[in-house]
PDB file of N, CA and C in Angstrom:
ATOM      1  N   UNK A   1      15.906  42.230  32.190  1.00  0.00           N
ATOM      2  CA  UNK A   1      14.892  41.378  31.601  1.00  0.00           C
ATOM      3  C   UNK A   1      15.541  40.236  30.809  1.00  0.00           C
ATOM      4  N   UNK A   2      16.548  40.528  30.081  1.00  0.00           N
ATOM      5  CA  UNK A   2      17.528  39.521  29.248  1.00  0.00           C
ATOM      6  C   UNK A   2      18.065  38.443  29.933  1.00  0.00           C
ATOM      7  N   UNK A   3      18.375  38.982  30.997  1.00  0.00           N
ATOM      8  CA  UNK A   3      19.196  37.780  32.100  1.00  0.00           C
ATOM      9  C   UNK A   3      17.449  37.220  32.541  1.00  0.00           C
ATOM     10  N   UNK A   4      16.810  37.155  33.294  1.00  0.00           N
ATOM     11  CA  UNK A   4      15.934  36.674  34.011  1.00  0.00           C
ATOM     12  C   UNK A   4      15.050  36.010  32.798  1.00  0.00           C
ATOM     13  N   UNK A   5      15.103  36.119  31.505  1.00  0.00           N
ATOM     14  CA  UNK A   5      14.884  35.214  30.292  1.00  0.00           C
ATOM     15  C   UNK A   5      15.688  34.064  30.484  1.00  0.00           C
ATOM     16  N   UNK A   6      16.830  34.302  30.084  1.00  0.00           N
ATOM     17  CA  UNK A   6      17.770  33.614  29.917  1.00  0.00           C
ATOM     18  C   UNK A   6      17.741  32.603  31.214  1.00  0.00           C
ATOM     19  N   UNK A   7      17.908  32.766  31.900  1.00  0.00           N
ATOM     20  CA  UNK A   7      17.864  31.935  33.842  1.00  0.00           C
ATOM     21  C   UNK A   7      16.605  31.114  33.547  1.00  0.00           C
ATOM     22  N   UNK A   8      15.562  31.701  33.357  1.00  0.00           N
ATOM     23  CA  UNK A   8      14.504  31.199  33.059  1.00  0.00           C
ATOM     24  C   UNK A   8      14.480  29.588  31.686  1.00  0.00           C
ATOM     25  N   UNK A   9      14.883  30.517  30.922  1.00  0.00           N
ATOM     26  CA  UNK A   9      15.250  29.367  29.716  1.00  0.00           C
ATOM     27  C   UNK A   9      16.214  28.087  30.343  1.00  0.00           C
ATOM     28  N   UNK A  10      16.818  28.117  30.955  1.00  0.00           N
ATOM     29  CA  UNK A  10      18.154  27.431  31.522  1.00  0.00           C
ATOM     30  C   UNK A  10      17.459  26.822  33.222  1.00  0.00           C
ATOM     31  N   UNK A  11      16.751  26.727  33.705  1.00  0.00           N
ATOM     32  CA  UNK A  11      15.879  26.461  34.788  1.00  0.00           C
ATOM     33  C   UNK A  11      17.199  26.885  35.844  1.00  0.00           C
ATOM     34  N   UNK A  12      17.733  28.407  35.591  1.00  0.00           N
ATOM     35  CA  UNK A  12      18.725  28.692  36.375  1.00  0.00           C
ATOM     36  C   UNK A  12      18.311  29.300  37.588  1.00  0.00           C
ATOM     37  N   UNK A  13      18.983  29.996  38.449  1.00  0.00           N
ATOM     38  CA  UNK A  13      18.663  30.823  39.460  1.00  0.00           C
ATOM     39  C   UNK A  13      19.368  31.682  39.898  1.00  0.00           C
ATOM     40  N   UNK A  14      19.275  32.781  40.258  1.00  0.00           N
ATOM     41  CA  UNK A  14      20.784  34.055  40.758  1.00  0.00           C
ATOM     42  C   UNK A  14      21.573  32.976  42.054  1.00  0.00           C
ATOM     43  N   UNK A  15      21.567  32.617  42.655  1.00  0.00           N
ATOM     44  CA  UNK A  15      21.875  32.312  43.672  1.00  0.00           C
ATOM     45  C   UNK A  15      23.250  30.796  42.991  1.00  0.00           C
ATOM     46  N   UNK A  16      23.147  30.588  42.302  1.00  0.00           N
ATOM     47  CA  UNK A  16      23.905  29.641  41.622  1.00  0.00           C
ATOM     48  C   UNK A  16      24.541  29.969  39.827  1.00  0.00           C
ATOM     49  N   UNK A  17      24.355  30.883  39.953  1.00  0.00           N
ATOM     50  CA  UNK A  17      24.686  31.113  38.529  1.00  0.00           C
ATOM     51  C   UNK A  17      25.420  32.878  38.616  1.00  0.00           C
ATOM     52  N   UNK A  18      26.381  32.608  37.579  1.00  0.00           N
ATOM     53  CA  UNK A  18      27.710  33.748  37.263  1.00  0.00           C
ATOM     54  C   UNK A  18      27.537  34.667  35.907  1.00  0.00           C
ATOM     55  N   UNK A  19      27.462  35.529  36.027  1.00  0.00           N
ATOM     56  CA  UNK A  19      28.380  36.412  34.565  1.00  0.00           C
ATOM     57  C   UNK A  19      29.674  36.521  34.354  1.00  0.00           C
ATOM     58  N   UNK A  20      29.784  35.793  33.713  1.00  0.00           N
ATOM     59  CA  UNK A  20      31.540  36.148  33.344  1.00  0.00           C
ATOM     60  C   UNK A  20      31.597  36.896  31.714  1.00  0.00           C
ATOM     61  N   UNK A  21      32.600  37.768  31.826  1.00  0.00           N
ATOM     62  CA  UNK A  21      32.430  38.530  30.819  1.00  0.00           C
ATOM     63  C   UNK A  21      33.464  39.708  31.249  1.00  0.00           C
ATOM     64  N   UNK A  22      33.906  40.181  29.969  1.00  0.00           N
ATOM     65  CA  UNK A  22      35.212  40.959  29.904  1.00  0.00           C
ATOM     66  C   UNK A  22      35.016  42.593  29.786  1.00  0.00           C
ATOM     67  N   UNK A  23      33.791  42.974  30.136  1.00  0.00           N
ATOM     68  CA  UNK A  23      33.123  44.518  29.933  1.00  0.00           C
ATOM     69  C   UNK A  23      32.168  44.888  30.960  1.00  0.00           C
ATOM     70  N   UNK A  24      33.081  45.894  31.870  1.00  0.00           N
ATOM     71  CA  UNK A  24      32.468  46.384  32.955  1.00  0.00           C
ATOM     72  C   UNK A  24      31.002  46.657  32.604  1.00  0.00           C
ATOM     73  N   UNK A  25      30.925  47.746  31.487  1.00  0.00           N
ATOM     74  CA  UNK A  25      29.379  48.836  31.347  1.00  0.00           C
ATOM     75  C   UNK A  25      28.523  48.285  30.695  1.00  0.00           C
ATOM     76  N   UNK A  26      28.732  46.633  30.395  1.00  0.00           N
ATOM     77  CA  UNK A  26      27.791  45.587  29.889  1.00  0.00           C
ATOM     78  C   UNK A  26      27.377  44.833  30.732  1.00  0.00           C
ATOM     79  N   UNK A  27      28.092  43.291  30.739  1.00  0.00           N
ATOM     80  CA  UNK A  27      28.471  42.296  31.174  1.00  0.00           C
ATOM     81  C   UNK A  27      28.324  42.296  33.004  1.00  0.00           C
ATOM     82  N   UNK A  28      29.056  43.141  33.179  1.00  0.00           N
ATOM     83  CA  UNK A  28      29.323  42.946  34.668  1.00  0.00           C
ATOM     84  C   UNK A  28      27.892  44.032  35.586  1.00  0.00           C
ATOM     85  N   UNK A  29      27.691  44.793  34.690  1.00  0.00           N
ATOM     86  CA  UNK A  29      26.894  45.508  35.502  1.00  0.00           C
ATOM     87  C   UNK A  29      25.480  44.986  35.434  1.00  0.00           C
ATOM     88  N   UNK A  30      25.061  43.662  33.743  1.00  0.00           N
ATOM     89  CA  UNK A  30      24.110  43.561  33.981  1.00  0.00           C
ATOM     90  C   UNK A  30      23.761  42.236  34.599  1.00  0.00           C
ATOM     91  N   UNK A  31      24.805  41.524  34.992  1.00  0.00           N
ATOM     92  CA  UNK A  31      24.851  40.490  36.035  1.00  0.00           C
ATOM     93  C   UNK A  31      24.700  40.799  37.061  1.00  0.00           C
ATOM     94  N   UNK A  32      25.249  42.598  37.624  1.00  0.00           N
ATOM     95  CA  UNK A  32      24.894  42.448  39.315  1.00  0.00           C
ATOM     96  C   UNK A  32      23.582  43.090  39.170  1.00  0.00           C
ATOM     97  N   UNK A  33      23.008  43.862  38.428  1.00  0.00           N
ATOM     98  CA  UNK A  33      21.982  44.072  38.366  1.00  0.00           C
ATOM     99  C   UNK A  33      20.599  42.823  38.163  1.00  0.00           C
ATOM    100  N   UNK A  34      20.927  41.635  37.624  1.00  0.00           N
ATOM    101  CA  UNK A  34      20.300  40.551  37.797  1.00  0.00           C
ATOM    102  C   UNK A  34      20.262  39.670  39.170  1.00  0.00           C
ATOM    103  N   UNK A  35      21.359  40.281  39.844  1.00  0.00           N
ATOM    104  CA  UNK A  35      21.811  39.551  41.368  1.00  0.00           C
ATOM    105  C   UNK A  35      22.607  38.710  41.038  1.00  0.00           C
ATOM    106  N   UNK A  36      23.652  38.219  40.426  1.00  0.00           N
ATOM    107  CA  UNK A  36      24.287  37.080  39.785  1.00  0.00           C
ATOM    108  C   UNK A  36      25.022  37.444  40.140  1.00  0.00           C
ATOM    109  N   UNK A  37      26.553  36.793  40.576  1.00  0.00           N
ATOM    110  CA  UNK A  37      28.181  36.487  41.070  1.00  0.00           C
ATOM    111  C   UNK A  37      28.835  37.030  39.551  1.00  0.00           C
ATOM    112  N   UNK A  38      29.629  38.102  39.653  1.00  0.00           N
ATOM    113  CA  UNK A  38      30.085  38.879  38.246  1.00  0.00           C
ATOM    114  C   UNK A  38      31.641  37.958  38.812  1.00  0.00           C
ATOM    115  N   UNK A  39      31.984  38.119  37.277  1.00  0.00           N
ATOM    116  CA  UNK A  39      33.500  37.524  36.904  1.00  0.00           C
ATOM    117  C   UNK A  39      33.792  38.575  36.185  1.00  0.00           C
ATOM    118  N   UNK A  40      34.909  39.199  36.354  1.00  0.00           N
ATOM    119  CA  UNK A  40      35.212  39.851  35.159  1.00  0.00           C
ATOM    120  C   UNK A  40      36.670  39.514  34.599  1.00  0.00           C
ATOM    121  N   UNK A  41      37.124  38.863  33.281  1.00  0.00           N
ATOM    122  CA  UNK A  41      37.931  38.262  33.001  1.00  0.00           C
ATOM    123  C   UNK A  41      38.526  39.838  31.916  1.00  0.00           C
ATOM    124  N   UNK A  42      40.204  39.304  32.575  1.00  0.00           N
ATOM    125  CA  UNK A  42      40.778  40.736  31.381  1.00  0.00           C
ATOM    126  C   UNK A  42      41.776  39.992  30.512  1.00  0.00           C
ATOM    127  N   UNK A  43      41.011  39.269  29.764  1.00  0.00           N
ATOM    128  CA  UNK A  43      41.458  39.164  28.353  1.00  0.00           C
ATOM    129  C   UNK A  43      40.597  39.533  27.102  1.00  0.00           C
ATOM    130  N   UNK A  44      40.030  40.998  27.658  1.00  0.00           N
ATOM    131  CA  UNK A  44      38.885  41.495  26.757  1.00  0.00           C
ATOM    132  C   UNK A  44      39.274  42.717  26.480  1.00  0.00           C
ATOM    133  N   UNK A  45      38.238  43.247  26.580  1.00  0.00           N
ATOM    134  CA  UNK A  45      37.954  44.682  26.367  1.00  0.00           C
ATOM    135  C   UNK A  45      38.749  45.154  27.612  1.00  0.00           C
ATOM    136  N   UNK A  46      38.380  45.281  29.195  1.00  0.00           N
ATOM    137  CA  UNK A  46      38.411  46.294  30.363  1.00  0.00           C
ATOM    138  C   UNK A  46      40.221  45.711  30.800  1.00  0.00           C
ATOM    139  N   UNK A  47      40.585  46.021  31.167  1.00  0.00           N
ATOM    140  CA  UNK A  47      41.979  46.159  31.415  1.00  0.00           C
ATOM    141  C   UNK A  47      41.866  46.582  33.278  1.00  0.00           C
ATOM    142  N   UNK A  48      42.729  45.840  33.685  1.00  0.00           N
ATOM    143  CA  UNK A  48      42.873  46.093  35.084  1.00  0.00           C
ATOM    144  C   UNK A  48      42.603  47.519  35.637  1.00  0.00           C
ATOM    145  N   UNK A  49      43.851  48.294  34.989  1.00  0.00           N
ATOM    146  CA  UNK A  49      43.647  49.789  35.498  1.00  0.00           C
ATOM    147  C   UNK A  49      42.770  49.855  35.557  1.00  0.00           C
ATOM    148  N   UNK A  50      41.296  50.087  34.444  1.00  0.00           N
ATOM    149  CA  UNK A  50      40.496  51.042  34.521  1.00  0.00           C
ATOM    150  C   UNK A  50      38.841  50.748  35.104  1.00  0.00           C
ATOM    151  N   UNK A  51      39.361  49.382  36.377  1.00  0.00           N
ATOM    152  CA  UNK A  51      38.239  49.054  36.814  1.00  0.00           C
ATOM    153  C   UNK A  51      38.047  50.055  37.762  1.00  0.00           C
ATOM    154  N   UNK A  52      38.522  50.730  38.809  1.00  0.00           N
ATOM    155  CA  UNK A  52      38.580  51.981  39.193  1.00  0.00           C
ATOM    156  C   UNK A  52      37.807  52.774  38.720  1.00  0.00           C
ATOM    157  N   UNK A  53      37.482  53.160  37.623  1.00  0.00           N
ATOM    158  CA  UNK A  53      36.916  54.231  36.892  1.00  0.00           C
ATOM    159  C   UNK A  53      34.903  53.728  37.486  1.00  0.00           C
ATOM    160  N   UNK A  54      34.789  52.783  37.384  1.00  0.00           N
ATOM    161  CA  UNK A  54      32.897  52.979  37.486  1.00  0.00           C
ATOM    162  C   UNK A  54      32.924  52.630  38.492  1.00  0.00           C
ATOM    163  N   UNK A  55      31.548  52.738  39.353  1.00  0.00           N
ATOM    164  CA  UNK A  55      31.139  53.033  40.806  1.00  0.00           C
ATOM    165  C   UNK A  55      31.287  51.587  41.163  1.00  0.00           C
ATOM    166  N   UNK A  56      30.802  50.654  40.365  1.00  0.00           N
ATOM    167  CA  UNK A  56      30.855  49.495  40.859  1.00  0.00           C
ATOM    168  C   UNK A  56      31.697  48.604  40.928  1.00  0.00           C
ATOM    169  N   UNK A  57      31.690  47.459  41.237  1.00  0.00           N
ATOM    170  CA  UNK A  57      33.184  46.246  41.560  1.00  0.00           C
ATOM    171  C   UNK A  57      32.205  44.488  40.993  1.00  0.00           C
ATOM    172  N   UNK A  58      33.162  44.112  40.173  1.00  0.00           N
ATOM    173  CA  UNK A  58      32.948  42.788  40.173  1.00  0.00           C
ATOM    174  C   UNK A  58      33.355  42.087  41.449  1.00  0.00           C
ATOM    175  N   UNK A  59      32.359  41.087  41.606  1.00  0.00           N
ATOM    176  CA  UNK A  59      32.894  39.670  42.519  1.00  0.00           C
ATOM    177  C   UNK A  59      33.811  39.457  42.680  1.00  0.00           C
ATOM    178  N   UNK A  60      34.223  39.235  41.450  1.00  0.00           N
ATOM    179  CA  UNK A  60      36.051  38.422  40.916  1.00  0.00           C
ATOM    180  C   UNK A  60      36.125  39.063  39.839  1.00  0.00           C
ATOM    181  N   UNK A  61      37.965  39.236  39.820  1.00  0.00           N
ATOM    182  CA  UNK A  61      38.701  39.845  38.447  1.00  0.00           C
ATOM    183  C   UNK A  61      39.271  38.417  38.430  1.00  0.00           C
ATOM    184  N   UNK A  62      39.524  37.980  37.275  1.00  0.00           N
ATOM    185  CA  UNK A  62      40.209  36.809  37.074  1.00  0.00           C
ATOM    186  C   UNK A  62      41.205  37.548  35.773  1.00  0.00           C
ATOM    187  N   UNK A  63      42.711  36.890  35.071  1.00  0.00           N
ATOM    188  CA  UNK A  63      43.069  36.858  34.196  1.00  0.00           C
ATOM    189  C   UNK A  63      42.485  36.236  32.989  1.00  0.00           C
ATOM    190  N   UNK A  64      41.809  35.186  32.984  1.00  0.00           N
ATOM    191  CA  UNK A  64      41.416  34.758  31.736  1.00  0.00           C
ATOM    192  C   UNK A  64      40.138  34.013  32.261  1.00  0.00           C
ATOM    193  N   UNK A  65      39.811  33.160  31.181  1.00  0.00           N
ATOM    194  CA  UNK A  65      38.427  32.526  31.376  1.00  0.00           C
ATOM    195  C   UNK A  65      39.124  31.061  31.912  1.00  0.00           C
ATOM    196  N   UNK A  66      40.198  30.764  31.260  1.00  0.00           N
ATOM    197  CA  UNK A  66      41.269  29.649  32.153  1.00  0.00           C
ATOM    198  C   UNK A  66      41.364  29.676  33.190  1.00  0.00           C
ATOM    199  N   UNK A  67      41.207  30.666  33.797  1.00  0.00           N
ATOM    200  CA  UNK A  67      41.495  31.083  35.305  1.00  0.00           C
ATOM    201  C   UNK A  67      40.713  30.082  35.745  1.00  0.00           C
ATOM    202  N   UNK A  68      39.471  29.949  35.627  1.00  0.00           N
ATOM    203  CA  UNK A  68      38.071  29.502  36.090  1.00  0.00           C
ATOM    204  C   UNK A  68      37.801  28.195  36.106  1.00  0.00           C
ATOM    205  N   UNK A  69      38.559  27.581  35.247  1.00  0.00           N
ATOM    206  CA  UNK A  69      38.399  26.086  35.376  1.00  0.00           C
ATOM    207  C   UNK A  69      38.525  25.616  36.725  1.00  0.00           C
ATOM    208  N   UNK A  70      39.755  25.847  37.763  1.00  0.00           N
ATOM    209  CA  UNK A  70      39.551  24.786  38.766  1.00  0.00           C
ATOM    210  C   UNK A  70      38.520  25.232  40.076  1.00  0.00           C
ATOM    211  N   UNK A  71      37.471  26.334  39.572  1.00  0.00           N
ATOM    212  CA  UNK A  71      36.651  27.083  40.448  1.00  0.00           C
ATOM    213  C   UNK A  71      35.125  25.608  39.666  1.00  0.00           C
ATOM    214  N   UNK A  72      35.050  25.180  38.752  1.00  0.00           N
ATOM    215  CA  UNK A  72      34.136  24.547  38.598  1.00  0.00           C
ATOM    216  C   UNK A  72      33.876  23.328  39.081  1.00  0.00           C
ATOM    217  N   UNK A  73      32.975  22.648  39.700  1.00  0.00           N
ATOM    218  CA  UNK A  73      32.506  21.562  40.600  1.00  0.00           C
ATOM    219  C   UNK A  73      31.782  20.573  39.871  1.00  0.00           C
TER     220      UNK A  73
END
C-alpha cells in the first residue's frame, strides 16, 4: 500500500520505476511485491553472503548506490 501511495504521489508507475535499497526483508521484498525492478546495494545492512538465505532474489546486486549512476538516462 506504501509503495502504490508513493508511485501514486510521484505520477510513477511499476513498469519504470526501481527500489533500491540495502535490506533484503524490507526494501527489496517490498519493491517486488509492488512489481518494481529491486536494486539491492551492499553498502548497508545485507552483505553479499547472506542473500542466499531468503527465498527471493533482487533484480540487481550492485556494490554501492555509485554503482548506479551510469545505469541512469
Amino acid at each position: 500500500m506504501m509503495m502504490r501511495s508513493a508511485l501514486n504521489a510521484i505520477d510513477g508507475h511499476s513498469e519504470t520505476t526501481a527500489m533500491i535499497g540495502d535490506r533484503m526483508d524490507t526494501d527489496i521484498v517490498s519493491g517486488m511485491e509492488a512489481g518494481l525492478y529491486t536494486i539491492l546495494v551492499l553498502s548497508g545492512v545485507t552483505a553479499r553472503g547472506s542473500i542466499d538465505r531468503f527465498p527471493f532474489r533482487p533484480s540487481m546486486v550492485a556494490d554501492s548506490v555509485a554503482d548506479l549512476i551510469p545505469l541512469i538516462d
